[in-house]
PDB file of N, CA and C in Angstrom:
ATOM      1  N   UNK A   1      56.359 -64.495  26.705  1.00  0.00           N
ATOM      2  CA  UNK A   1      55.168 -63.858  27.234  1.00  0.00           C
ATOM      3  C   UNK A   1      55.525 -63.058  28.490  1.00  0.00           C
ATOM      4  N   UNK A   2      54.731 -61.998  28.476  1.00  0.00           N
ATOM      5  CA  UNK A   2      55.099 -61.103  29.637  1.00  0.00           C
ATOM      6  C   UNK A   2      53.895 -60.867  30.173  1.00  0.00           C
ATOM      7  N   UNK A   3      54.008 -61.256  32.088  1.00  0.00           N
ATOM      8  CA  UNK A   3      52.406 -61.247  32.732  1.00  0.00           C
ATOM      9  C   UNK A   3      52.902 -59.576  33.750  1.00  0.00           C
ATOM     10  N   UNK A   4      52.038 -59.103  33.392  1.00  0.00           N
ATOM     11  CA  UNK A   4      51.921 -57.523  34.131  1.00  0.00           C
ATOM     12  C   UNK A   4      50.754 -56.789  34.261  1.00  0.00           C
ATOM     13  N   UNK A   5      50.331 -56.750  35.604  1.00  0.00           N
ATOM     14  CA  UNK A   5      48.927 -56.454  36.197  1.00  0.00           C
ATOM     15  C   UNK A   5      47.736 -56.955  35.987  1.00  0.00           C
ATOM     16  N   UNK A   6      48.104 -58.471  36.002  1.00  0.00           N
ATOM     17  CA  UNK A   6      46.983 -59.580  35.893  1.00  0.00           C
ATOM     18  C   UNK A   6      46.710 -59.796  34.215  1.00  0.00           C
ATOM     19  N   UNK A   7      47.691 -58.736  32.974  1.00  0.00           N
ATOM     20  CA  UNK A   7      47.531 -59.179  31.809  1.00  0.00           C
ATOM     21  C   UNK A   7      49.206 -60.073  31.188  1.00  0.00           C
ATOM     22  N   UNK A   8      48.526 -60.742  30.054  1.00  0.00           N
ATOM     23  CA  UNK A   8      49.460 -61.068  29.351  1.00  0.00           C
ATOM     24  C   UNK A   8      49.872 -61.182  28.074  1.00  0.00           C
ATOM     25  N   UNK A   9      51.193 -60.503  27.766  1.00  0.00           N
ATOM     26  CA  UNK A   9      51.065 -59.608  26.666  1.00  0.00           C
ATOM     27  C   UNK A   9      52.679 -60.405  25.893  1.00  0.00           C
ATOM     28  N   UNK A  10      52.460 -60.161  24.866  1.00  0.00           N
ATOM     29  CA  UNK A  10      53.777 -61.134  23.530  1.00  0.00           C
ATOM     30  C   UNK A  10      55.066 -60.221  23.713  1.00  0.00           C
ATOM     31  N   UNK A  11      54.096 -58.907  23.978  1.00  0.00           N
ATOM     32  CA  UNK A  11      55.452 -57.896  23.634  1.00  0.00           C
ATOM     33  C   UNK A  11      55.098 -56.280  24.280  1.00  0.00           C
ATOM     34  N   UNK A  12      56.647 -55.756  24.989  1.00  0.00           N
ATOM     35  CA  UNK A  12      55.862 -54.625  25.669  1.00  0.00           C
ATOM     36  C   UNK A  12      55.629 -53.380  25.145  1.00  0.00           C
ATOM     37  N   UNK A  13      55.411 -53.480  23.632  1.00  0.00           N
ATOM     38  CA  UNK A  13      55.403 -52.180  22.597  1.00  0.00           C
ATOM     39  C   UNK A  13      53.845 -52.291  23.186  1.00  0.00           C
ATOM     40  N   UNK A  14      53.420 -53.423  23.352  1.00  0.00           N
ATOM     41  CA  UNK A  14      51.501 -53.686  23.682  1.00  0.00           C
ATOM     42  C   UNK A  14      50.982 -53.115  25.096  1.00  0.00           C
ATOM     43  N   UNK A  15      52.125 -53.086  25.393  1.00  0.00           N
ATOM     44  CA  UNK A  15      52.026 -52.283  27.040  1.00  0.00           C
ATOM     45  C   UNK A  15      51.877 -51.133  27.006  1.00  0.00           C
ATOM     46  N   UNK A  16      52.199 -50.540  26.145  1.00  0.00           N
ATOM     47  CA  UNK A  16      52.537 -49.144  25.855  1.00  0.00           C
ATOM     48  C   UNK A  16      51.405 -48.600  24.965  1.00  0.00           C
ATOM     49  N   UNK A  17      51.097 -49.523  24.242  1.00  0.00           N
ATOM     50  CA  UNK A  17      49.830 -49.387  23.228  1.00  0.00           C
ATOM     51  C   UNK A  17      48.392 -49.240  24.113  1.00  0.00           C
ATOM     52  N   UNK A  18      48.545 -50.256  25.291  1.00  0.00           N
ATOM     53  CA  UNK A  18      47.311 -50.133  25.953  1.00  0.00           C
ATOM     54  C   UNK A  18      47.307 -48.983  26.857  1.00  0.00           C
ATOM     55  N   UNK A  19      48.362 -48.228  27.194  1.00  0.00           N
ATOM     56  CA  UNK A  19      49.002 -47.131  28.290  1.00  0.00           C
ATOM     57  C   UNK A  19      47.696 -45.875  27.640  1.00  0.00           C
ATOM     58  N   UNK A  20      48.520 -45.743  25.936  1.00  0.00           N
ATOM     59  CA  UNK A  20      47.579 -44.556  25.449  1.00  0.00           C
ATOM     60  C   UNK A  20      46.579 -44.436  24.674  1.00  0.00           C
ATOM     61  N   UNK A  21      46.024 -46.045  24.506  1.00  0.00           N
ATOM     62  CA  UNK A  21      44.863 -46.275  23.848  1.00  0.00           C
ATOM     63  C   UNK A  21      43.827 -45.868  24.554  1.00  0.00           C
ATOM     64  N   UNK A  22      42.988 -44.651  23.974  1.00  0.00           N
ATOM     65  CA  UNK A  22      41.462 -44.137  24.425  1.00  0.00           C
ATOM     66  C   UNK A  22      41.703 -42.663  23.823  1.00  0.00           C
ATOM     67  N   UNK A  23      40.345 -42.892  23.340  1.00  0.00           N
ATOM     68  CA  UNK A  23      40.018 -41.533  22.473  1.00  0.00           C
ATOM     69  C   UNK A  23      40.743 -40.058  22.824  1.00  0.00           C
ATOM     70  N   UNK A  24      40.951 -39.911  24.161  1.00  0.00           N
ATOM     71  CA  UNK A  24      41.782 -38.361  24.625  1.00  0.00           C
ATOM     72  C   UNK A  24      43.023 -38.395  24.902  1.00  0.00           C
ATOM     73  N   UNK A  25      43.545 -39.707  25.257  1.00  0.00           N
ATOM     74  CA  UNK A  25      44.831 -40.060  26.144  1.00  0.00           C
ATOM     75  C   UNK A  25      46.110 -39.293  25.355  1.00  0.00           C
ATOM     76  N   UNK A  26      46.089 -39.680  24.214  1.00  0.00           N
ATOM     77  CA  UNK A  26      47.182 -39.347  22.958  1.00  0.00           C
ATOM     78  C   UNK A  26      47.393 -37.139  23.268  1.00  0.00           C
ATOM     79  N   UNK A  27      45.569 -37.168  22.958  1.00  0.00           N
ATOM     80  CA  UNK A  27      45.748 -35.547  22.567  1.00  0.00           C
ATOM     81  C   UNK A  27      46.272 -34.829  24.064  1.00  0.00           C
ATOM     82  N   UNK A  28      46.004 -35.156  24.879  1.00  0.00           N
ATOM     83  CA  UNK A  28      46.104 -34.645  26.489  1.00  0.00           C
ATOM     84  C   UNK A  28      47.610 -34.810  26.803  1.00  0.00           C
ATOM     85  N   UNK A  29      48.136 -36.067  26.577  1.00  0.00           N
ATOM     86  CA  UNK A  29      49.714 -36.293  26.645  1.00  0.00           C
ATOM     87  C   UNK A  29      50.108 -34.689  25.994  1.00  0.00           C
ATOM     88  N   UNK A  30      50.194 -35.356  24.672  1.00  0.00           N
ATOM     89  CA  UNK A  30      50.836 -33.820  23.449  1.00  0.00           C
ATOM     90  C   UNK A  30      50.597 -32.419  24.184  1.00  0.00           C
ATOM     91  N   UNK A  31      49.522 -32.437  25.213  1.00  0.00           N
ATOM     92  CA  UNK A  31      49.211 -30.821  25.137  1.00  0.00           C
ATOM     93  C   UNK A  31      50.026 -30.425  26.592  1.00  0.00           C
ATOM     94  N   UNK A  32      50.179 -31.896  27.643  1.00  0.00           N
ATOM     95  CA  UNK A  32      50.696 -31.327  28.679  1.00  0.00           C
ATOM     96  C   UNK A  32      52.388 -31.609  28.275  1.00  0.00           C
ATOM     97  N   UNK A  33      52.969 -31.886  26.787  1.00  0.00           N
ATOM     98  CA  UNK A  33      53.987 -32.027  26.658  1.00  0.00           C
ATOM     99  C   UNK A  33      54.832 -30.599  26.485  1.00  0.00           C
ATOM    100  N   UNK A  34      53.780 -29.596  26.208  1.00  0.00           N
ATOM    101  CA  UNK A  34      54.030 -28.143  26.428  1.00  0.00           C
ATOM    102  C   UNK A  34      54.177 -27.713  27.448  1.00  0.00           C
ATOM    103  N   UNK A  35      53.949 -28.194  28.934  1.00  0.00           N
ATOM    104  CA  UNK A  35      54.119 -27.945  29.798  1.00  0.00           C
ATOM    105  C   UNK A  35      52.833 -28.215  30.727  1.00  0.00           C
ATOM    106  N   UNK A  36      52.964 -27.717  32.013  1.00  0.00           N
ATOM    107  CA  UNK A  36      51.520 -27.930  32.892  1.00  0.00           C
ATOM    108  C   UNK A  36      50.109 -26.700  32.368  1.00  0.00           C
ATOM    109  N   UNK A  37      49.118 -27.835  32.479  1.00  0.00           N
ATOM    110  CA  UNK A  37      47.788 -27.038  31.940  1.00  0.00           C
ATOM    111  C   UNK A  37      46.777 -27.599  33.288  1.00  0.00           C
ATOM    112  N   UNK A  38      46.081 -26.393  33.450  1.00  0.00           N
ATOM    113  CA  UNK A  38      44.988 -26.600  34.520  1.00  0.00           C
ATOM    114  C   UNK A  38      43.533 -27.388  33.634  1.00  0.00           C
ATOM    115  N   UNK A  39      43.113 -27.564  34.170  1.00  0.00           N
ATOM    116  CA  UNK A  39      41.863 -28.701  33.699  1.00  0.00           C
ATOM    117  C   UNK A  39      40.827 -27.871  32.697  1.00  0.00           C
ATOM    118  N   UNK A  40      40.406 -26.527  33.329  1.00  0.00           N
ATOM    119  CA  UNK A  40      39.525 -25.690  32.669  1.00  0.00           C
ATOM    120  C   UNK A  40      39.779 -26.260  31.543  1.00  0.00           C
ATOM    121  N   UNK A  41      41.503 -25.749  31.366  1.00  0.00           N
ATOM    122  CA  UNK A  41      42.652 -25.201  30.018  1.00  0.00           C
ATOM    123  C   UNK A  41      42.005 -26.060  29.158  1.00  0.00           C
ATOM    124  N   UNK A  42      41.919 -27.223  29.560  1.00  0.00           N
ATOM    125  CA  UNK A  42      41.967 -28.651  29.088  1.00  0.00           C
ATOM    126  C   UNK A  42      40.928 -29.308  27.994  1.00  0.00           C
ATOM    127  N   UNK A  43      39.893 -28.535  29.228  1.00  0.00           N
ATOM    128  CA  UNK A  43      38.528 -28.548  28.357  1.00  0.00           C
ATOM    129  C   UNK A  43      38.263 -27.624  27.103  1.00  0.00           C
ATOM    130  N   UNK A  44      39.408 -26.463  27.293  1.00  0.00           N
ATOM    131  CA  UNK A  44      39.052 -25.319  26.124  1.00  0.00           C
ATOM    132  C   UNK A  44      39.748 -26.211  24.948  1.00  0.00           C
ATOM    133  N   UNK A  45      41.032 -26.978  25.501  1.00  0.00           N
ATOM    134  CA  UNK A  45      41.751 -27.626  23.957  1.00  0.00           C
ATOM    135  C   UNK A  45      41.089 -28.358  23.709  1.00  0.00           C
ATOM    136  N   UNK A  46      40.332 -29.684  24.149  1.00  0.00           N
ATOM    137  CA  UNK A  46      39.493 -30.350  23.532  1.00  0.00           C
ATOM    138  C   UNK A  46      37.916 -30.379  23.821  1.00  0.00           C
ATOM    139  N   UNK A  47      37.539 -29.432  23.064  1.00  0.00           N
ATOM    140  CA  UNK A  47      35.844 -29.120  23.277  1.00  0.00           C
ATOM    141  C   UNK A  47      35.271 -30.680  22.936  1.00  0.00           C
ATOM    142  N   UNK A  48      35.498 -31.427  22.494  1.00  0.00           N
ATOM    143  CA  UNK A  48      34.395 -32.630  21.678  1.00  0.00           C
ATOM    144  C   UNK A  48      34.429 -33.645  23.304  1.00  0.00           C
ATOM    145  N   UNK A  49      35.409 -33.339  24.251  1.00  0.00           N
ATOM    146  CA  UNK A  49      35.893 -34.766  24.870  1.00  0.00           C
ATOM    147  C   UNK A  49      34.315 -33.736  26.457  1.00  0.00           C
ATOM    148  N   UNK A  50      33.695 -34.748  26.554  1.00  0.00           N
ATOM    149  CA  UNK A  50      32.928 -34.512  27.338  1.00  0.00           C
ATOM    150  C   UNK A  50      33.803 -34.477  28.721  1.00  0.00           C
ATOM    151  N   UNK A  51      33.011 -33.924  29.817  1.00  0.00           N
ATOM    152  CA  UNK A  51      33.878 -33.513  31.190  1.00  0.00           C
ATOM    153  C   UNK A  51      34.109 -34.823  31.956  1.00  0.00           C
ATOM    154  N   UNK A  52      32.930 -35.556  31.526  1.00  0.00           N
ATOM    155  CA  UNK A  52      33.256 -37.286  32.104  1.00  0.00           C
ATOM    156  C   UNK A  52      34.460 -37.658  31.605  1.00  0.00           C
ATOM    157  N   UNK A  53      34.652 -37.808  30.614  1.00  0.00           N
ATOM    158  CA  UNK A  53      35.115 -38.399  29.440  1.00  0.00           C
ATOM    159  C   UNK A  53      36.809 -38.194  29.705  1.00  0.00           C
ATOM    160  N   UNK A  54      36.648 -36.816  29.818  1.00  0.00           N
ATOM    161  CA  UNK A  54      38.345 -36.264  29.733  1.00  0.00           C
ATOM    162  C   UNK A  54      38.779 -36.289  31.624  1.00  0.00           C
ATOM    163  N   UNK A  55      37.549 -36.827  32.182  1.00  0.00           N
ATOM    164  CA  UNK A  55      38.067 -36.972  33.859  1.00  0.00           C
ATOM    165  C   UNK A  55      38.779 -38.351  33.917  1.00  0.00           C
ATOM    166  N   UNK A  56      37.872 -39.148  33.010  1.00  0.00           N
ATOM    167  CA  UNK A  56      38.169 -40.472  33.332  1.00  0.00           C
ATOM    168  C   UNK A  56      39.600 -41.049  32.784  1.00  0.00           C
ATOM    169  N   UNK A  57      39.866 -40.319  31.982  1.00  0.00           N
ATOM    170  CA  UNK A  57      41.253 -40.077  30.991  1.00  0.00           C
ATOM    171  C   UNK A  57      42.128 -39.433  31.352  1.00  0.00           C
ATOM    172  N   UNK A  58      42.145 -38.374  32.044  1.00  0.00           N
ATOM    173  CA  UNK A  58      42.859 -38.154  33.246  1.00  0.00           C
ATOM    174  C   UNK A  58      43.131 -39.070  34.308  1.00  0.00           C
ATOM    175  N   UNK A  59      42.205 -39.654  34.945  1.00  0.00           N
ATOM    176  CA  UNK A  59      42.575 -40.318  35.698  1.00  0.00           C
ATOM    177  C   UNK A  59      43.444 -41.615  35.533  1.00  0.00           C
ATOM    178  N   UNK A  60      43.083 -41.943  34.462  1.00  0.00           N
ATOM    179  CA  UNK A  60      43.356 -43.342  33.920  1.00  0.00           C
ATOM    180  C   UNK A  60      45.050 -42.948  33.028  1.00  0.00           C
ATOM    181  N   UNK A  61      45.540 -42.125  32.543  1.00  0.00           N
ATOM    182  CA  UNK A  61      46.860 -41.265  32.568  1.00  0.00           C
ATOM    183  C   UNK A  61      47.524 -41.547  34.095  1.00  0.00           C
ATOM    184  N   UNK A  62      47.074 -40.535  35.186  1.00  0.00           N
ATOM    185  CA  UNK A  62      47.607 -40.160  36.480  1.00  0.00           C
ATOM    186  C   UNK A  62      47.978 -41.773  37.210  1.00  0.00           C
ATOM    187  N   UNK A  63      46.835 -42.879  36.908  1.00  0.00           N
ATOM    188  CA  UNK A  63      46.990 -43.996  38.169  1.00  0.00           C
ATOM    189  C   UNK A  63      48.384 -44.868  36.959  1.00  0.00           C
ATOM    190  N   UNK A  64      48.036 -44.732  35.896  1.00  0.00           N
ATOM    191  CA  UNK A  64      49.129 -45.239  34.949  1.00  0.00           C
ATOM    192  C   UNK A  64      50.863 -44.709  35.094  1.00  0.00           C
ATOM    193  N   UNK A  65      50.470 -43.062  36.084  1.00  0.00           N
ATOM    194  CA  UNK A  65      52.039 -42.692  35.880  1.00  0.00           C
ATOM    195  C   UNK A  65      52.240 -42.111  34.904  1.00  0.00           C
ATOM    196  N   UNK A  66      51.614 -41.424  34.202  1.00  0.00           N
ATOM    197  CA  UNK A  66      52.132 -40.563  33.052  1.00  0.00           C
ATOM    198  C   UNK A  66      52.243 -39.444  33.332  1.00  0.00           C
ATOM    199  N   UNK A  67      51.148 -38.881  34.041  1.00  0.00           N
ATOM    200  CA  UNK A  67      50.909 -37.505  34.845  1.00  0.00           C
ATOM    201  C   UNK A  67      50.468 -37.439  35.934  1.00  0.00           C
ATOM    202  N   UNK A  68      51.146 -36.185  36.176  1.00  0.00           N
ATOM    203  CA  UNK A  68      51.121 -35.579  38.031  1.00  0.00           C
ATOM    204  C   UNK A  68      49.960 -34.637  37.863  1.00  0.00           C
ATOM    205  N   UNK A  69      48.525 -35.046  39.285  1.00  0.00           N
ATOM    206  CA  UNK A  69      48.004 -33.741  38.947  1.00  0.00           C
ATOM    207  C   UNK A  69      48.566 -33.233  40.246  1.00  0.00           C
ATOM    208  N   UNK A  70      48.041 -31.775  40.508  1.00  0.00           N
ATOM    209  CA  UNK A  70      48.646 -31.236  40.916  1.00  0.00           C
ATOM    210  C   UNK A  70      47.932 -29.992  41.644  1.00  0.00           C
ATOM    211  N   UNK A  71      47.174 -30.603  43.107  1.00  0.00           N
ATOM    212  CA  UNK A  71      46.011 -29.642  43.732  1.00  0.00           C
ATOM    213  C   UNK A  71      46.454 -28.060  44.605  1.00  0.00           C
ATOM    214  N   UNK A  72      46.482 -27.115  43.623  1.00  0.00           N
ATOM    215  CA  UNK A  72      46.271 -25.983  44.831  1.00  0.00           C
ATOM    216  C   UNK A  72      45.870 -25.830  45.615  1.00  0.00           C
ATOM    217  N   UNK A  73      46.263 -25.311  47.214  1.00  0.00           N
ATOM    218  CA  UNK A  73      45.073 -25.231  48.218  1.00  0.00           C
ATOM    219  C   UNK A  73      44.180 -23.606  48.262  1.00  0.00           C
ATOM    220  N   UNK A  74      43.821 -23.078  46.967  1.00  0.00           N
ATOM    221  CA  UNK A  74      43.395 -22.107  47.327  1.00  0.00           C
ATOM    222  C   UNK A  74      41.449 -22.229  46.787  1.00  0.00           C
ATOM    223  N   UNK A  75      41.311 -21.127  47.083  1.00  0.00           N
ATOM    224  CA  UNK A  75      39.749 -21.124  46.659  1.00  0.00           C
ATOM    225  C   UNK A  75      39.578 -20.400  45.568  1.00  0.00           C
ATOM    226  N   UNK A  76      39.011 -20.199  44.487  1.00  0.00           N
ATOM    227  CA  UNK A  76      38.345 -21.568  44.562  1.00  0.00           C
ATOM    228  C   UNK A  76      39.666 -22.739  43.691  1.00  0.00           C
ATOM    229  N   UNK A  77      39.073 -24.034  43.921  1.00  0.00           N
ATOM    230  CA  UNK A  77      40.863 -25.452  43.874  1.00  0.00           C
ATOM    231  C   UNK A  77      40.879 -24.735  42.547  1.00  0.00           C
ATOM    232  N   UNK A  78      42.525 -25.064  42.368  1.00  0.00           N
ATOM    233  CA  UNK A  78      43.160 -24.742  41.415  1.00  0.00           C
ATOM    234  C   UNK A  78      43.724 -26.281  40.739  1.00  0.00           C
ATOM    235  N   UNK A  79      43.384 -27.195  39.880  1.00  0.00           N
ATOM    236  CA  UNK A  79      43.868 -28.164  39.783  1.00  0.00           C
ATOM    237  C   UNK A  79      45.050 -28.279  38.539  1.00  0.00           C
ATOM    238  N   UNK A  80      45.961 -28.620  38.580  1.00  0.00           N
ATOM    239  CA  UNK A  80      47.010 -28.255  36.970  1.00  0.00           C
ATOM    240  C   UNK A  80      47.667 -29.458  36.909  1.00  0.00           C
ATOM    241  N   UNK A  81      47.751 -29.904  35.910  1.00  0.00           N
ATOM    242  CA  UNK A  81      48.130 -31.486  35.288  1.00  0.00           C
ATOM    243  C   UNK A  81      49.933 -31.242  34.554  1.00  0.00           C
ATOM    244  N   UNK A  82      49.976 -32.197  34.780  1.00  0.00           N
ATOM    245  CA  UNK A  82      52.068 -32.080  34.024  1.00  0.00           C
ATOM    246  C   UNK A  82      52.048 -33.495  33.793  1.00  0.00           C
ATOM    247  N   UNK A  83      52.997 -33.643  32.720  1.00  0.00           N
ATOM    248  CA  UNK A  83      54.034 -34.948  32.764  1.00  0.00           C
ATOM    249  C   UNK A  83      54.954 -35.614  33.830  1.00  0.00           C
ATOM    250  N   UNK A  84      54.847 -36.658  33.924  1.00  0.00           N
ATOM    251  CA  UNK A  84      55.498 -37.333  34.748  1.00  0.00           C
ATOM    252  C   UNK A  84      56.944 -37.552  34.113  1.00  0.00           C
ATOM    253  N   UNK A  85      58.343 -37.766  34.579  1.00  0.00           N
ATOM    254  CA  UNK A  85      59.314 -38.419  34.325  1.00  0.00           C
ATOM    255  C   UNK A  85      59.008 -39.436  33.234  1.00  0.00           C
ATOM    256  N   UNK A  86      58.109 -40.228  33.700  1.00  0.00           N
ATOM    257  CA  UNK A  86      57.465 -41.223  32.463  1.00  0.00           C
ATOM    258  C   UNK A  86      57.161 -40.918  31.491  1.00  0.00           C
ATOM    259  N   UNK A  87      55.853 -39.701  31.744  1.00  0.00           N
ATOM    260  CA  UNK A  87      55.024 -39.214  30.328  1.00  0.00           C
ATOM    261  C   UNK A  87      56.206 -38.478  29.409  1.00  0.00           C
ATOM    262  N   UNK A  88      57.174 -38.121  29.914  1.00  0.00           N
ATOM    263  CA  UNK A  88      57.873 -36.924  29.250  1.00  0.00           C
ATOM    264  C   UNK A  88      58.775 -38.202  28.461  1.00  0.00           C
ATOM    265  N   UNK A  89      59.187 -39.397  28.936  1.00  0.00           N
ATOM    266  CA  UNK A  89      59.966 -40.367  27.927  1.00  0.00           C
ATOM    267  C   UNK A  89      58.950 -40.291  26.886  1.00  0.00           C
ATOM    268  N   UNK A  90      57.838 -40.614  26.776  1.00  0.00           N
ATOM    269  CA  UNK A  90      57.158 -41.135  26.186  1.00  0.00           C
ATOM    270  C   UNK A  90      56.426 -40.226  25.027  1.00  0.00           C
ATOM    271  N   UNK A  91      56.418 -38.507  25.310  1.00  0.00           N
ATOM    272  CA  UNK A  91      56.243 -37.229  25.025  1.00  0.00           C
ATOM    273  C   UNK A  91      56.864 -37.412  22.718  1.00  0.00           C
ATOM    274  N   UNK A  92      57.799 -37.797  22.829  1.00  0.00           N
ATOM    275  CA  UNK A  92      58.771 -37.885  21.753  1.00  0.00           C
ATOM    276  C   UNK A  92      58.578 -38.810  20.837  1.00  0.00           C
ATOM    277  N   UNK A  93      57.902 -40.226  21.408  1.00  0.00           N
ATOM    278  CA  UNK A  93      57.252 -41.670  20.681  1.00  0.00           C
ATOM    279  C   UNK A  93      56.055 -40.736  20.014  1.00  0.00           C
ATOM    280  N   UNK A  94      55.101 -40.483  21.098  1.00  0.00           N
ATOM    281  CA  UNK A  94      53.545 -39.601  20.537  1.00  0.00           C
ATOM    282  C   UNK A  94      54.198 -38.790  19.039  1.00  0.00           C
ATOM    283  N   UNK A  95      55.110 -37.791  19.368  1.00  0.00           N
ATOM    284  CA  UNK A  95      55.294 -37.117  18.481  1.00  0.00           C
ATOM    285  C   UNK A  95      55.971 -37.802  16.862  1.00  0.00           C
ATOM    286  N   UNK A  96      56.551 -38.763  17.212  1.00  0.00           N
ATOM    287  CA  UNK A  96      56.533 -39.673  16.175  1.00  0.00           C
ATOM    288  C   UNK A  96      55.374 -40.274  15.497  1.00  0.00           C
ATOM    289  N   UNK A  97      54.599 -40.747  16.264  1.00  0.00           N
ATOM    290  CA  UNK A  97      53.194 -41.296  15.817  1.00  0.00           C
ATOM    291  C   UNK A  97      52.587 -40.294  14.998  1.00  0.00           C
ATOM    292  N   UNK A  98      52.704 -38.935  15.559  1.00  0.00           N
ATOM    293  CA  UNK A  98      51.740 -38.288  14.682  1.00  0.00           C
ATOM    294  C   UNK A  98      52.244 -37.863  13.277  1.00  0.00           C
ATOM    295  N   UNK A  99      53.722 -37.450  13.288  1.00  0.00           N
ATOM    296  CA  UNK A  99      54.669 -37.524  12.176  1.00  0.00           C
ATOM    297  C   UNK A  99      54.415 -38.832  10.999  1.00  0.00           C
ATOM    298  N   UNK A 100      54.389 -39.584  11.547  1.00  0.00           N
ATOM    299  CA  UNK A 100      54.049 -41.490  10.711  1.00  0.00           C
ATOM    300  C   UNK A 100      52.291 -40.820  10.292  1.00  0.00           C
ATOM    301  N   UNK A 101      51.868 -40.995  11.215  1.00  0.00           N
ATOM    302  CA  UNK A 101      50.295 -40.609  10.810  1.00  0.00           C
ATOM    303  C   UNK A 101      50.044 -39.360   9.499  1.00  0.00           C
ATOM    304  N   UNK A 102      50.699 -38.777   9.915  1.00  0.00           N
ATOM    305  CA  UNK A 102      51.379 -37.722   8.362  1.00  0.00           C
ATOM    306  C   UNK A 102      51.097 -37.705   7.255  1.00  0.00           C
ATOM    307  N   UNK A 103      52.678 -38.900   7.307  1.00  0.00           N
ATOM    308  CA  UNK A 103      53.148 -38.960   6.176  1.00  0.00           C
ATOM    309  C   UNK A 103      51.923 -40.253   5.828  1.00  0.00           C
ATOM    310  N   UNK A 104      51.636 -41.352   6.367  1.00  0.00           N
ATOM    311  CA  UNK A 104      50.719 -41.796   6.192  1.00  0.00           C
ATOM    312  C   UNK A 104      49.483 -41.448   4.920  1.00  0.00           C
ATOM    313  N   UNK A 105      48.669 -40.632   5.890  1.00  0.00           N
ATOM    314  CA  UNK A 105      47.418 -39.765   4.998  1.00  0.00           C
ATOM    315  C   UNK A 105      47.869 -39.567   3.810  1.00  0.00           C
ATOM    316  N   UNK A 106      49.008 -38.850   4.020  1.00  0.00           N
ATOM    317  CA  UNK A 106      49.669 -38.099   2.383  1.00  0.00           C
ATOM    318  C   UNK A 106      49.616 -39.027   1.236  1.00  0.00           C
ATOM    319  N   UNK A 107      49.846 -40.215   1.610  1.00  0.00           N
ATOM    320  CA  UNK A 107      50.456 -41.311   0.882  1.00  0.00           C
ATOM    321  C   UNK A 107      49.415 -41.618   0.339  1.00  0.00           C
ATOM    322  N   UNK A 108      48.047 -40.866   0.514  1.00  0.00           N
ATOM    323  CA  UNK A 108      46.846 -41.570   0.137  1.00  0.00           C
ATOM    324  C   UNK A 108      46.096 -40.027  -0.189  1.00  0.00           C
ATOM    325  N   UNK A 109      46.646 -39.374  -0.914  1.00  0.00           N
ATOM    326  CA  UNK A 109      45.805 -37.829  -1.260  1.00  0.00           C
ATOM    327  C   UNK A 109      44.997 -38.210  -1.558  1.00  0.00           C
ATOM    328  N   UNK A 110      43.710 -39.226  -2.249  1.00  0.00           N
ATOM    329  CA  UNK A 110      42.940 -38.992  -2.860  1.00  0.00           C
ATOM    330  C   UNK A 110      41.567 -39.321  -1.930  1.00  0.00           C
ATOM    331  N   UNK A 111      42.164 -39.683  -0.423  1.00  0.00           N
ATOM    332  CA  UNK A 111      41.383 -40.383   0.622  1.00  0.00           C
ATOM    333  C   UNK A 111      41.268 -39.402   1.558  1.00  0.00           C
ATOM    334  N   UNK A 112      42.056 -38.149   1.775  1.00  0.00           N
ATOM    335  CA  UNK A 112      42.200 -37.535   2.758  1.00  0.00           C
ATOM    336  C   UNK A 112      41.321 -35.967   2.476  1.00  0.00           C
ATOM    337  N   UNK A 113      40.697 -35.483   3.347  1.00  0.00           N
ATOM    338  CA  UNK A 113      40.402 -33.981   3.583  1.00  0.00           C
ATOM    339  C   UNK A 113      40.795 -33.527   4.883  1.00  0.00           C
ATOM    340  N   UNK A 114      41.257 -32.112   5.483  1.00  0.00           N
ATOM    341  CA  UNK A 114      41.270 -31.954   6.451  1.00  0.00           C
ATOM    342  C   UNK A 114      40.252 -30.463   6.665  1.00  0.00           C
ATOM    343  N   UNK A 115      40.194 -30.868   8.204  1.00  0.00           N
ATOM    344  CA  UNK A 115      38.991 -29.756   8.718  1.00  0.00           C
ATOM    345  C   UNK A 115      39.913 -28.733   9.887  1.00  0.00           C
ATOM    346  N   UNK A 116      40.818 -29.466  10.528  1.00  0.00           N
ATOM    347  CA  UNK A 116      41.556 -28.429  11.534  1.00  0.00           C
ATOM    348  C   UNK A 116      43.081 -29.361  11.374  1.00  0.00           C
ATOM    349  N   UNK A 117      43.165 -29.490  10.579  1.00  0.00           N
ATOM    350  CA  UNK A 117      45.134 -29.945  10.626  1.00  0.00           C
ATOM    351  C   UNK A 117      45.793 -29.323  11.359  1.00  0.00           C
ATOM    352  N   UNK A 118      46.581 -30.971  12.461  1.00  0.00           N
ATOM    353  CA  UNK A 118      47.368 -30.252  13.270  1.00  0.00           C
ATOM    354  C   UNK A 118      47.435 -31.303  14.170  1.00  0.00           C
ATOM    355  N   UNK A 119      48.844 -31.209  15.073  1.00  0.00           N
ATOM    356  CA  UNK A 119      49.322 -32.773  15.699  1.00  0.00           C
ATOM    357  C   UNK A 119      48.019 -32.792  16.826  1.00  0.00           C
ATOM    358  N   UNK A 120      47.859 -33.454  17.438  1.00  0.00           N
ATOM    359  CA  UNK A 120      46.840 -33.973  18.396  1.00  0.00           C
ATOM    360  C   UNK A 120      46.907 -33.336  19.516  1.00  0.00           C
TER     361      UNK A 120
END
């Protein structure tokens, strides 16, 4: 058993599971794995994730260490988000997941439709 930040967990693949578990965490990683995106940006890639929604997911990324934000001092703020040293290990697992997730669906043509195919 492994005790880390008041939890306790069998195994630290679960650490990692809880890192990017939440509805935006996954797609926001992938998009700043292209490089740094300002917040607007952010909101244009994922229209469905409300402005609460994708703040709190941000934030909850940034205090985790995955990403750096990153405040301009000009007017009006310029705010732009990147990968951390961390997020960027971790950049390559995501992209696996979605690869597995894939081939996955496929494996099941008769279950699947798509509406905007395409990694997260």
């Amino acid at each position: 058993m492994i005790n880390f930040r008041n939890e306790t967990y069998r195994c630290t693949s679960e650490i990692v599971l809880g890192l990017i578990s939440g509805k935006w965490k996954i797609a926001i990683l992938n998009h700043l794995a292209q490089g740094p995106v300002r917040y607007n940006e952010l909101r244009r890639l994922l229209p469905e994730a409300t402005q609460r929604m994708l703040t709190m997911q941000l934030k909850m990324l940034e205090s985790d260490g995955l990403i750096i934000r990153k405040v301009y001092p000009v007017s009006p703020p310029k705010v732009e988000y990147d990968l951390s040293e961390l997020g960027k290990q971790l950049a390559p697992m995501l992209l696996m997941l979605c690869d597995f997730g894939t081939t996955y669906i496929e494996s099941y043509p008769n279950e699947v439709s798509y509406t905007n195919h395409k990694h997260a």
